[in-house]
C-alpha atoms as a PDB file:
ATOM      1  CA  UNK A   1       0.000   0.000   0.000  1.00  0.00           C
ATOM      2  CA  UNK A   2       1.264   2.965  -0.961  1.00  0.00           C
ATOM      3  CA  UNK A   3       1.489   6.265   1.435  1.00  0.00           C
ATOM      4  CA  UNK A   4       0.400   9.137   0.671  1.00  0.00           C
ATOM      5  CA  UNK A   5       2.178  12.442   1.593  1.00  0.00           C
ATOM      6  CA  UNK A   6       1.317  14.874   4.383  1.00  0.00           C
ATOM      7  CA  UNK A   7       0.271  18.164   3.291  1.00  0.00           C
ATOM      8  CA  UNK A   8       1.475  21.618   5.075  1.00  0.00           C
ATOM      9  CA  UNK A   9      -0.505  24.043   6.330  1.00  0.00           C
ATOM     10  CA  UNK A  10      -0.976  27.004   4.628  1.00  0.00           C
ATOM     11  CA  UNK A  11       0.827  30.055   6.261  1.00  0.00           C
ATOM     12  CA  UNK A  12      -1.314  33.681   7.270  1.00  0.00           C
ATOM     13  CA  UNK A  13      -4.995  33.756   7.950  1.00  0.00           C
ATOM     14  CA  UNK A  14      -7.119  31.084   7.115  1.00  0.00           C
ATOM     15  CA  UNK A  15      -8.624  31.410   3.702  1.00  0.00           C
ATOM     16  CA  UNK A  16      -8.976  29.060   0.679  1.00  0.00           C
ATOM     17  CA  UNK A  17      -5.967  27.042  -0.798  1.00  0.00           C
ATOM     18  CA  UNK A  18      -5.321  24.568  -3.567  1.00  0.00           C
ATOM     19  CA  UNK A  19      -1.993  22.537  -2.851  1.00  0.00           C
ATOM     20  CA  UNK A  20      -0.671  20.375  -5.065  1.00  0.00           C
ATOM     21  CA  UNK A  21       1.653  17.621  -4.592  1.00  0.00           C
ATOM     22  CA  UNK A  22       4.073  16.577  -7.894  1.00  0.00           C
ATOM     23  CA  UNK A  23       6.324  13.192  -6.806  1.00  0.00           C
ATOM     24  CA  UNK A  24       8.733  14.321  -9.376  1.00  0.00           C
ATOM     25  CA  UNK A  25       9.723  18.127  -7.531  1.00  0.00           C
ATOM     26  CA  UNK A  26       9.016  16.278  -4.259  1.00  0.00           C
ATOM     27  CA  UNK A  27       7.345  19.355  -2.584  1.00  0.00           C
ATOM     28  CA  UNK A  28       4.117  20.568  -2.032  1.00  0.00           C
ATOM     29  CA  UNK A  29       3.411  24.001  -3.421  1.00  0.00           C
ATOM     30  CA  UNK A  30       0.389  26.129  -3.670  1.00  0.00           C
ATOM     31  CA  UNK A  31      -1.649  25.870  -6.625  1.00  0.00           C
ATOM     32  CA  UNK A  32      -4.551  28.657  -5.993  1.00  0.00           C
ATOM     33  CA  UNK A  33      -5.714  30.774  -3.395  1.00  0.00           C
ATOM     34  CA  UNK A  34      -8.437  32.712  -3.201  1.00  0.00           C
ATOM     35  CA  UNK A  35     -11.293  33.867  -0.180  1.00  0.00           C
ATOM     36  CA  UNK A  36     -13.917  32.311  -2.413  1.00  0.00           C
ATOM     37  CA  UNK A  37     -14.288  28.188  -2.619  1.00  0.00           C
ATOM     38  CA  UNK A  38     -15.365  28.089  -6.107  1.00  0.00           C
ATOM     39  CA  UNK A  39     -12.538  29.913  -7.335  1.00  0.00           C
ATOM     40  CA  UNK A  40      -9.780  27.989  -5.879  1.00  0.00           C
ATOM     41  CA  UNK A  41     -12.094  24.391  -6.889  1.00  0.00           C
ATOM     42  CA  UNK A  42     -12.113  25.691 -10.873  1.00  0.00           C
ATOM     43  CA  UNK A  43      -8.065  26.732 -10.596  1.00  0.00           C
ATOM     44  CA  UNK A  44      -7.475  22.944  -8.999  1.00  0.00           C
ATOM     45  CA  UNK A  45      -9.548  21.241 -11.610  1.00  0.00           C
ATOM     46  CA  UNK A  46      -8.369  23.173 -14.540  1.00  0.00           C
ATOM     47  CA  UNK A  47      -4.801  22.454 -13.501  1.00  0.00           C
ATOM     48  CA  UNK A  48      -5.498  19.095 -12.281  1.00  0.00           C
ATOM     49  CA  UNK A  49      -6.745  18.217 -16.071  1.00  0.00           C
ATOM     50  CA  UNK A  50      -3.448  19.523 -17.505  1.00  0.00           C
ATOM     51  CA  UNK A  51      -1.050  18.134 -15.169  1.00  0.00           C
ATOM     52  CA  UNK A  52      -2.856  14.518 -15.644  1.00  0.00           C
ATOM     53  CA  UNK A  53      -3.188  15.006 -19.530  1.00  0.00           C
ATOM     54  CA  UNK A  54       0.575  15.262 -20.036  1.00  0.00           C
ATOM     55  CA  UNK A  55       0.796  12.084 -17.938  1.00  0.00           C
ATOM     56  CA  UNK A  56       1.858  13.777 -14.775  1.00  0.00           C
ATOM     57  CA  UNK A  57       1.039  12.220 -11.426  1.00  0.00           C
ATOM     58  CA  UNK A  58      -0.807  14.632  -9.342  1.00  0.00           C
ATOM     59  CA  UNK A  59      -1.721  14.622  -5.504  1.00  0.00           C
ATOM     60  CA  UNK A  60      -3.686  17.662  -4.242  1.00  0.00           C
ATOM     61  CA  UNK A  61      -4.942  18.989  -1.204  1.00  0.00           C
ATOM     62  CA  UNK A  62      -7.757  21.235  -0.365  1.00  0.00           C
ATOM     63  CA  UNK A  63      -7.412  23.833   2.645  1.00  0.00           C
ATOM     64  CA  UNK A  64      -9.749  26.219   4.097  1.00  0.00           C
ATOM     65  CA  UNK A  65     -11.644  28.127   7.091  1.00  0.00           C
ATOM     66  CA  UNK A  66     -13.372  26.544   9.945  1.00  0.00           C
ATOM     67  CA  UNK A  67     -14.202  28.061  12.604  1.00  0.00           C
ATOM     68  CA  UNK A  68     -11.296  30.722  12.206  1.00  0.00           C
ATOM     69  CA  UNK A  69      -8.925  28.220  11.890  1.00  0.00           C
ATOM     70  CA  UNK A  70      -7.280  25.744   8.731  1.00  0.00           C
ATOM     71  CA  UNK A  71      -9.037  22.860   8.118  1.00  0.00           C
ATOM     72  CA  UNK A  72      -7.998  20.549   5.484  1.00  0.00           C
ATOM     73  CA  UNK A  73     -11.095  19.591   3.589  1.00  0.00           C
ATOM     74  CA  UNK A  74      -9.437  17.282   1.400  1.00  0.00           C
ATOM     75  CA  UNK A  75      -7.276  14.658   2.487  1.00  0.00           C
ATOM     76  CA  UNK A  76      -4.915  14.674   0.374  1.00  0.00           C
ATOM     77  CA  UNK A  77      -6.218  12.639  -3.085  1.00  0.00           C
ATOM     78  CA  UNK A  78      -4.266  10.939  -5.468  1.00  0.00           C
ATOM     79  CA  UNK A  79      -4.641   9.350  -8.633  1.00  0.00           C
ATOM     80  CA  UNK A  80      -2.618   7.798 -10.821  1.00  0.00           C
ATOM     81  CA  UNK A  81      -2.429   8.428 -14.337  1.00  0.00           C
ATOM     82  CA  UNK A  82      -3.584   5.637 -16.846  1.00  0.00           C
ATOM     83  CA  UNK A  83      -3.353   5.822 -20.792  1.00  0.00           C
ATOM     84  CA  UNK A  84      -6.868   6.079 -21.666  1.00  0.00           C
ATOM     85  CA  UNK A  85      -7.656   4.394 -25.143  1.00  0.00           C
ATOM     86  CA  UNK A  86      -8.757   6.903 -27.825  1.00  0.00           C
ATOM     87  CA  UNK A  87     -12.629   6.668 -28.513  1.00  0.00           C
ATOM     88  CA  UNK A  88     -13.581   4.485 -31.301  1.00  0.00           C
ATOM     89  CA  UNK A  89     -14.958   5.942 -34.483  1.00  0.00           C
ATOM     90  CA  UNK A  90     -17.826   4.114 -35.654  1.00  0.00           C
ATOM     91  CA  UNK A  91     -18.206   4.064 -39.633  1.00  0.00           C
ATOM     92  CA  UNK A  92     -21.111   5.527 -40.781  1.00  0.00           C
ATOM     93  CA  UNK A  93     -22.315   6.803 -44.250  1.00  0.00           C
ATOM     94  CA  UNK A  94     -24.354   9.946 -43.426  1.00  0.00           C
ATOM     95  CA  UNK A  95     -23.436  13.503 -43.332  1.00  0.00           C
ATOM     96  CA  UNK A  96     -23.729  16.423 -40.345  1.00  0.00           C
ATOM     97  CA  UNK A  97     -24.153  20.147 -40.406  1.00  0.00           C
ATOM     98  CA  UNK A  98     -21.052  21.658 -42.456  1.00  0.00           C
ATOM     99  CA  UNK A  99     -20.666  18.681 -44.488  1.00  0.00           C
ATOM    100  CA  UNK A 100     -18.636  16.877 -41.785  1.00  0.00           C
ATOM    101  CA  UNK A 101     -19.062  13.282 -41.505  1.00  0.00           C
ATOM    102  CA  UNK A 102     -21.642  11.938 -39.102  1.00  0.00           C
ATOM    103  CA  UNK A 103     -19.030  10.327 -37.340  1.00  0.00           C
ATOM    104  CA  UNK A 104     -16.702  13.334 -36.875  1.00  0.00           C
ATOM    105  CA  UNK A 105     -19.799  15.273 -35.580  1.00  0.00           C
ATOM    106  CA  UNK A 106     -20.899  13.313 -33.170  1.00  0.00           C
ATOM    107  CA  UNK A 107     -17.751  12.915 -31.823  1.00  0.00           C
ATOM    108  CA  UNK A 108     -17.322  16.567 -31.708  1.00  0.00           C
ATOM    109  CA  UNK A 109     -20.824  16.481 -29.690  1.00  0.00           C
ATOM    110  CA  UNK A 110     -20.300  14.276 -27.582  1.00  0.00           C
ATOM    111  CA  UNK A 111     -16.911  15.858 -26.864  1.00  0.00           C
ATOM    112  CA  UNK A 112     -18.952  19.378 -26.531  1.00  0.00           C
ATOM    113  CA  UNK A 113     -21.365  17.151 -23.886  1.00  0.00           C
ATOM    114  CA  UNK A 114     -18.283  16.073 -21.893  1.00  0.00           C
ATOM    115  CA  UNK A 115     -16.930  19.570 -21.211  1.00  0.00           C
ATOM    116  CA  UNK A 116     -20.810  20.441 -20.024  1.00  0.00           C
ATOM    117  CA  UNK A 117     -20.321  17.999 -17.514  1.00  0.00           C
ATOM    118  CA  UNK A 118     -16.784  18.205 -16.306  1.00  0.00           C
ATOM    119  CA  UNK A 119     -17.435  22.105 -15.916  1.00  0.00           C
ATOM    120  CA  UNK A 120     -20.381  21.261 -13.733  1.00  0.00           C
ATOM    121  CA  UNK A 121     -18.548  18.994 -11.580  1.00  0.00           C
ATOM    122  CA  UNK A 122     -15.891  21.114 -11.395  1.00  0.00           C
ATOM    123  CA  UNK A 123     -18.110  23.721 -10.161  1.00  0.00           C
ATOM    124  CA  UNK A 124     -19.876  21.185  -7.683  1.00  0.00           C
ATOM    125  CA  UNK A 125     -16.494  20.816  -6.032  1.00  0.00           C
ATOM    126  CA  UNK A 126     -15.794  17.427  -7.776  1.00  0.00           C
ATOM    127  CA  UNK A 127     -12.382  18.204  -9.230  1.00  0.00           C
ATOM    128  CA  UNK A 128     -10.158  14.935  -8.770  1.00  0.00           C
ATOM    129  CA  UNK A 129     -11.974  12.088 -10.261  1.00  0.00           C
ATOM    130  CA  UNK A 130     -11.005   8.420 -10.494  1.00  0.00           C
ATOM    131  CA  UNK A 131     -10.939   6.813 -13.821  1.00  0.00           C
ATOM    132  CA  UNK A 132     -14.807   5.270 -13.103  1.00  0.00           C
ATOM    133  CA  UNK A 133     -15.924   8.847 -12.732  1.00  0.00           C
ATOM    134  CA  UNK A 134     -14.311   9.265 -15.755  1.00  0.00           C
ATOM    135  CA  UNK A 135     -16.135   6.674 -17.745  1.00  0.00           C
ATOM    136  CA  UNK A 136     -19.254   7.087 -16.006  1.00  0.00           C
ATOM    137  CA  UNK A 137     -19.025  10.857 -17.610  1.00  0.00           C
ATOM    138  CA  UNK A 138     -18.071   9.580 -20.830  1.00  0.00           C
ATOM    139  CA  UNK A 139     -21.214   7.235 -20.883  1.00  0.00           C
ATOM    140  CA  UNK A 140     -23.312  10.145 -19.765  1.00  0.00           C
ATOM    141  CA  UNK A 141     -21.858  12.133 -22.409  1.00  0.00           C
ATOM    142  CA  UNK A 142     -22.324   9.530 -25.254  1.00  0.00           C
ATOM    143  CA  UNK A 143     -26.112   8.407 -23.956  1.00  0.00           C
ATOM    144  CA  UNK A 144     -27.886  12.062 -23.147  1.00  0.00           C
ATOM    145  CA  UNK A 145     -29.101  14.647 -25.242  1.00  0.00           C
ATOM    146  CA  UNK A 146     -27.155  18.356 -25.082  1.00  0.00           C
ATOM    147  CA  UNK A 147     -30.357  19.657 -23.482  1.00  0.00           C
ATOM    148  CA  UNK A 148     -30.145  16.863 -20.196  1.00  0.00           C
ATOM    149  CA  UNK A 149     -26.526  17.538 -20.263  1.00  0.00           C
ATOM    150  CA  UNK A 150     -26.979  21.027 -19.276  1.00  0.00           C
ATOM    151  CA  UNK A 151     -29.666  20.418 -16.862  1.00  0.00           C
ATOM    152  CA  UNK A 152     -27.675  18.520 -15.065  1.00  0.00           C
ATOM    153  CA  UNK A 153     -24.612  20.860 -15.395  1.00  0.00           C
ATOM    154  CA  UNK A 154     -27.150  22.970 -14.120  1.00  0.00           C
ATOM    155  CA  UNK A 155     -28.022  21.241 -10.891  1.00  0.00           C
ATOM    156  CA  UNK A 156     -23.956  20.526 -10.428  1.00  0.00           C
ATOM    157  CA  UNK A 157     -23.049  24.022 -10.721  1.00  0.00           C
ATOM    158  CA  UNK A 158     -26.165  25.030  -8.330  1.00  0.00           C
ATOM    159  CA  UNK A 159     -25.625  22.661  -5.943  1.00  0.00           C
ATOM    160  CA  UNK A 160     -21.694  23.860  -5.871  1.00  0.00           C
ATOM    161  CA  UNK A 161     -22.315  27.545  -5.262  1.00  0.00           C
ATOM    162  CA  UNK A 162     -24.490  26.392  -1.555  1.00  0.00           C
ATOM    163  CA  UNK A 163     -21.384  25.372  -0.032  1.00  0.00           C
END
């Protein structure tokens, strides 16, 4: 089993902070601060995605206010970084808006429906997911409609900006 770094505390008064963890520098080192949750959540996932799509191992760490004092919200998560097989193309003979092939546009939807819903769980405070999260937004992606995807964007993003 493999153990998974302590993060610091963040120094000064007690307000929102992203750390992030990279094996490879050995240090922690703050990714995003801000006095506003959301903020520092969209910063973390944003980076999160990058760091992981150049095949980076990332380990983050989410600190904030409680009671006047740091609280770490997030022990620290980590996920390691899998090749992820490229979707597969299926043939087909008809053509989309633009004269692109059917194929090419509905992977370019479904695409479109998978930033909907990252964005939405990004802004729910769901920034680190595990590769099943991942596929389980793929599928969602693949099986709704654009209009279902942004309803439930929609409740995501809403039921981020209660915390």
């Amino acid at each position: 089993m493999e153990s998974r770094p302590d993060s610091p505390r963040p120094q000064g008064a007690p307000r929102w902070v992203a750390m992030i963890h990279r094996p490879a520098e050995g240090s922690w080192r703050t990714a995003a601060e801000s006095p506003h949750r959301s903020a520092v959540l969209y910063a973390l996932g944003e980076m999160t995605r990058t760091l992981r799509a150049r095949g980076d191992e990332v380990t983050v760490a989410l600190w904030g206010p409680k009671d006047g004092a740091w609280h770490l919200y997030d022990a620290p998560l980590k996920q390691a970084t899998e090749p992820r097989p490229a979707p597969e193309a299926s043939p087909a003979s008809l053509t989309s808006p633009g004269g692109a092939s059917a194929s090419t546009w509905a992977e370019r939807m479904t695409g479109r429906r998978h930033q909907v819903l990252m964005a939405g769980l990004g802004k729910a405070g769901l920034y680190d997911l595990s590769p099943e999260d991942d596929t389980t937004v793929k599928a969602l992606a693949e099986r709704l409609d654009e209009a279902a995807v942004r309803r439930v964007a929609h409740w995501l993003a809403t039921a981020g900006g209660a915390r």
